[in-house]
Protein backbone atom coordinates (compact mmCIF):
# COMPACT_ATOMS: atom_id res chain seq x y z
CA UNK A 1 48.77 28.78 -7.12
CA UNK A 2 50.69 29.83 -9.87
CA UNK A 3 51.49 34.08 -10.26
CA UNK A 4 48.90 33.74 -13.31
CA UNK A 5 46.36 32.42 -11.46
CA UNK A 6 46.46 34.53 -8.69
CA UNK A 7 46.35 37.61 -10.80
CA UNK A 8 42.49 36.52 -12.27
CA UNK A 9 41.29 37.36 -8.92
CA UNK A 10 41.69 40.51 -6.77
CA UNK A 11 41.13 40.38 -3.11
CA UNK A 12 41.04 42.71 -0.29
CA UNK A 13 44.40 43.15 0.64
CA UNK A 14 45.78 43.34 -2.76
CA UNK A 15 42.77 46.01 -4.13
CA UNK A 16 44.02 48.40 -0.97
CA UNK A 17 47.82 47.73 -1.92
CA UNK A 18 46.67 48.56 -5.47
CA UNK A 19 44.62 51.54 -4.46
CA UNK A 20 47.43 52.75 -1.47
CA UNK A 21 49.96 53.06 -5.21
CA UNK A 22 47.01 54.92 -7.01
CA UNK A 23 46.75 57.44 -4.06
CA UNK A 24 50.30 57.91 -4.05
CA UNK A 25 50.99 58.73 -7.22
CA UNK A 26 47.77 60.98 -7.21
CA UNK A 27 49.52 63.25 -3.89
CA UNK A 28 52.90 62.93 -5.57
CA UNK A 29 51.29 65.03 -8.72
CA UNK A 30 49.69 67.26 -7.11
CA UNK A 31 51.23 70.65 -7.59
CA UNK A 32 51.12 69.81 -11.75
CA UNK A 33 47.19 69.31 -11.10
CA UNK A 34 47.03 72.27 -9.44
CA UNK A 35 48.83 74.31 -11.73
CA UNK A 36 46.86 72.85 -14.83
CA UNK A 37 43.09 73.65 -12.88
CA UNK A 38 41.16 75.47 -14.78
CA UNK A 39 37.98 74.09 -14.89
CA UNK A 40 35.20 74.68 -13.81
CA UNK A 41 37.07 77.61 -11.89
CA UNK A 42 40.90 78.32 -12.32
CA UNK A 43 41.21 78.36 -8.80
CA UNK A 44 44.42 75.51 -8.38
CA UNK A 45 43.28 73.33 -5.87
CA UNK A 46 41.99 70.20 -7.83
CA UNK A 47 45.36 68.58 -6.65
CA UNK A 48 44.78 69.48 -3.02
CA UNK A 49 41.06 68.63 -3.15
CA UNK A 50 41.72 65.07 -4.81
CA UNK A 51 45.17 64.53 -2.88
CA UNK A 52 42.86 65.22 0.62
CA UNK A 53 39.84 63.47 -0.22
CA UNK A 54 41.99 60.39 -1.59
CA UNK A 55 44.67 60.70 1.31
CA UNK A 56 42.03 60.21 3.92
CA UNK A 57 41.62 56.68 2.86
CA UNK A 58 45.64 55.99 3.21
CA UNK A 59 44.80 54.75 6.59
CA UNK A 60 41.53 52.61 6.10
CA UNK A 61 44.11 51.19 3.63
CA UNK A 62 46.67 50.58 5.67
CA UNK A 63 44.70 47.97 7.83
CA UNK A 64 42.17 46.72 5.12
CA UNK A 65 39.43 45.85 7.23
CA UNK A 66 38.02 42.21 7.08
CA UNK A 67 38.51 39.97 4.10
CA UNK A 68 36.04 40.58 1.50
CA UNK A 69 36.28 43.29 -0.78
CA UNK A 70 33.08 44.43 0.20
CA UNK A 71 34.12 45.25 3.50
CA UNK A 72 36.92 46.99 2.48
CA UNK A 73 34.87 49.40 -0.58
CA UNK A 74 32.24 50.27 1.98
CA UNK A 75 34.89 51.63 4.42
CA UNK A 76 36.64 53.24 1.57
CA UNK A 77 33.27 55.04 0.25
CA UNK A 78 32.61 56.14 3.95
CA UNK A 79 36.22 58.05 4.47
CA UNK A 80 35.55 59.29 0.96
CA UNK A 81 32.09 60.35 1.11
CA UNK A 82 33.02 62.61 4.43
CA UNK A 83 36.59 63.59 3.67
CA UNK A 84 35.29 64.49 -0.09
CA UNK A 85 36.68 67.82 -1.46
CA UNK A 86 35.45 70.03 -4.31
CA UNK A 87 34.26 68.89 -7.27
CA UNK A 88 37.11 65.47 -7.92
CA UNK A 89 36.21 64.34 -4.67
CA UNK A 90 32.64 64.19 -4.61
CA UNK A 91 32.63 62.12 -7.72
CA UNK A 92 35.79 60.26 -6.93
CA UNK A 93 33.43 59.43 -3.78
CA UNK A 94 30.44 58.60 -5.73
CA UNK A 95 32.60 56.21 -7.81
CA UNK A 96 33.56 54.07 -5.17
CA UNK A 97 30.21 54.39 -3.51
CA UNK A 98 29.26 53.09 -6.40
CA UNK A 99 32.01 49.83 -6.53
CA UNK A 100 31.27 48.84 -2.68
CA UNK A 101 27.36 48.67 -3.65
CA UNK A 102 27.74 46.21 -6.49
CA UNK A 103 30.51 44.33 -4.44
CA UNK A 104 27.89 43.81 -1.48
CA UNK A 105 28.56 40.06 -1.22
CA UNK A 106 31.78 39.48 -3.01
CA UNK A 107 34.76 38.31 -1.16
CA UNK A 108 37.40 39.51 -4.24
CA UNK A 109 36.56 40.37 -7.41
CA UNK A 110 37.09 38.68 -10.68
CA UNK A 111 37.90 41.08 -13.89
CA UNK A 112 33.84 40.22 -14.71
CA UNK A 113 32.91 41.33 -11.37
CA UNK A 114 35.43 44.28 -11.22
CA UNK A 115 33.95 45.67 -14.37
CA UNK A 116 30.93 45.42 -13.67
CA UNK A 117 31.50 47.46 -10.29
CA UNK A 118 33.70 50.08 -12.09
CA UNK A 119 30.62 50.48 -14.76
CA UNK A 120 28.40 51.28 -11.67
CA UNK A 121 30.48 53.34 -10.36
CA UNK A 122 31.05 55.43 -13.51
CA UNK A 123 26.49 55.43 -13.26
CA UNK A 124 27.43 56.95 -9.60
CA UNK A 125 30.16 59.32 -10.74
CA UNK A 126 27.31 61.13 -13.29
CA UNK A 127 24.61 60.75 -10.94
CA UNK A 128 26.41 62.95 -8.36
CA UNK A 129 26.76 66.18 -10.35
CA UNK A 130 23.30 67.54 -11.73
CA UNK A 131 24.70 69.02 -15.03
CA UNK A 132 27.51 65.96 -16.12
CA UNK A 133 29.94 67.63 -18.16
CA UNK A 134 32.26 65.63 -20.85
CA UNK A 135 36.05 66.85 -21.23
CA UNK A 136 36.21 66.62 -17.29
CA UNK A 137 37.01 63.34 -14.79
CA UNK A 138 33.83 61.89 -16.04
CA UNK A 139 35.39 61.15 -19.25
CA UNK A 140 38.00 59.53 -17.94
CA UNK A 141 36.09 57.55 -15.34
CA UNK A 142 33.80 56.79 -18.70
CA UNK A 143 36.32 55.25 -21.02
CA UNK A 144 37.83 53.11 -17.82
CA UNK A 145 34.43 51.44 -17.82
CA UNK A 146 34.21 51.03 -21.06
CA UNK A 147 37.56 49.17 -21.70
CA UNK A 148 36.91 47.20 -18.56
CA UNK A 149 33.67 46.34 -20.07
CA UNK A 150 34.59 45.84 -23.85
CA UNK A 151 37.49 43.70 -22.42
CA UNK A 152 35.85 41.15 -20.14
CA UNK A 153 33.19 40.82 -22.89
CA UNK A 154 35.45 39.44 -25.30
CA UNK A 155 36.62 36.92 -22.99
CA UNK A 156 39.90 37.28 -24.36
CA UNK A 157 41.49 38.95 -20.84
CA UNK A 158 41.47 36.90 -17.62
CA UNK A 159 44.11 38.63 -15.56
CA UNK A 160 44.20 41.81 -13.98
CA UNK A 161 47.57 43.05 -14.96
CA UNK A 162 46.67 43.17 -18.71
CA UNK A 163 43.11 44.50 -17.63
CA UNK A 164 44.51 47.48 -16.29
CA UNK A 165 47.60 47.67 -18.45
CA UNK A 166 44.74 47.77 -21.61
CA UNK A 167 42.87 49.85 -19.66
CA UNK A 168 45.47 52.69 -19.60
CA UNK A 169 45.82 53.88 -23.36
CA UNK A 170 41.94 54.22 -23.72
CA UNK A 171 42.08 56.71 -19.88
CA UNK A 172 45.24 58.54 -21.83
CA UNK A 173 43.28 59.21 -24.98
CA UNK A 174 40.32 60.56 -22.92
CA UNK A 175 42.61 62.55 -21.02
CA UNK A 176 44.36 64.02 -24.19
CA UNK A 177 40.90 64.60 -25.81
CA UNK A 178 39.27 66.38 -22.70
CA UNK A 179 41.68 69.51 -23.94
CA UNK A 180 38.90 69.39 -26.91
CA UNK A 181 36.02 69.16 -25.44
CA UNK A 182 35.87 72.17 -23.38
CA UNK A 183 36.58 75.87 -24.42
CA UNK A 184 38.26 76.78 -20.87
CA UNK A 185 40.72 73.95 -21.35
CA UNK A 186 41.25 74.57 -24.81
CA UNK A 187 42.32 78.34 -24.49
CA UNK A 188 44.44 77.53 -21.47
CA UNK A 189 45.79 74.77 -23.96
CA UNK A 190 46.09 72.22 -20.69
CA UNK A 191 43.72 68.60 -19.94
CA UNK A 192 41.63 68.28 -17.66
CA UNK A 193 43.28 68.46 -13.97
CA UNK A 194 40.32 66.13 -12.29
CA UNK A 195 40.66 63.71 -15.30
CA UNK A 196 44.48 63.24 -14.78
CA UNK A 197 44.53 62.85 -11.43
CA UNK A 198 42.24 59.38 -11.91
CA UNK A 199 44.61 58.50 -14.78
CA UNK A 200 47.52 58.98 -11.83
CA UNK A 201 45.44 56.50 -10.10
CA UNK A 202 44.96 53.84 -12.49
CA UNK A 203 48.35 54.41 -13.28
CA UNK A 204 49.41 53.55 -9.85
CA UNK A 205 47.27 50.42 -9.32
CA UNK A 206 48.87 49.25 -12.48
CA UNK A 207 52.05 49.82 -11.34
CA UNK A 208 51.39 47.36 -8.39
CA UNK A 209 49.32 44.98 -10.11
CA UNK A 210 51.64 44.85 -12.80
């Protein structure tokens, strides 16, 4: 199997590799998300909430259990869904909640099947706060469905390292927009602290994709 063809599918072991390098590079940011939280209370802990919630899966990680993908998302949502924190970690639960439903069968995930899970999972992500709010994570978690979406569409993308590599300029310009879609952020002149931290972890499954 050619490193081409290996990169059109993602299995277990590789997704909690991928995810372990997201998590990472969430943690290793979290003082500047902290110090940039200002919404929906300037209170400085969306670093800590999303670097706990997200840290509590290092270990279901670690040992990826079984070896379909499934297994391993349903795990994942059930550390996340108790070790959830604040507002970042309830929907960063929800989102993968919303992955290891539509991955019920799947042994690994193609970039068809992966966008499709990350589009339910951005439903999931909405669905858990009763008053959705653009210019926060949701945004970002939005426009990373979308380009997952838009690109498997078009056929054009079969691998997973330009999937994700594509993926990142559209999660950056949501980011840098969030700053105009809410007042709070705009007066403190700073992006959304929830919404970077899931850029750090796309970022970081990129990295080890890539």
């Amino acid at each position: 199997m050619s490193a081409h063809s290996s990169n059109q599918y993602l299995g277990s072991d590789r997704l909690a590799q991928a995810l372990r390098s997201g998590i990472h590079r969430v943690i290793s940011q979290q003082d500047n998300l902290n110090s940039i939280n200002v919404f929906p209370v300037a209170d400085g802990d969306t670093g800590t909430n999303l670097s706990l919630s997200l840290g509590a899966a290092l270990g279901t990680l670690q040992r990826p259990p079984g070896k379909h993908v499934s297994t391993l998302l349903a795990a994942l949502a059930d550390v996340l869904l108790d070790s959830a924190r604040g507002n970042s970690g309830a929907i960063v639960a929800q989102f993968f909640q919303g992955l290891s439903d539509t991955a019920e069968q799947l042994t690994r995930f193609t970039t068809h099947t992966f966008a499709r899970a990350v589009a339910q999972g951005n439903e999931y992500a909405r669905d858990a706060l009763s008053n959705p709010r653009e210019g926060t994570i949701l945004s970002v978690i939005g426009a990373f469905a979308a380009s997952l979406q838009r690109q498997t569409a078009t056929e054009t993308v079969q691998d997973f390292a330009s999937l994700l590599k594509n993926a990142l300029p559209d999660c950056r310009k949501a980011l840098t927009h969030t700053q105009n879609q809410l007042d709070e952020l705009r007066k403190a002149g700073v992006v959304d602290a929830g919404a970077k931290g899931f850029v750090a972890l796309v970022e970081g499954m990129c990295d080890y994709i890539a």
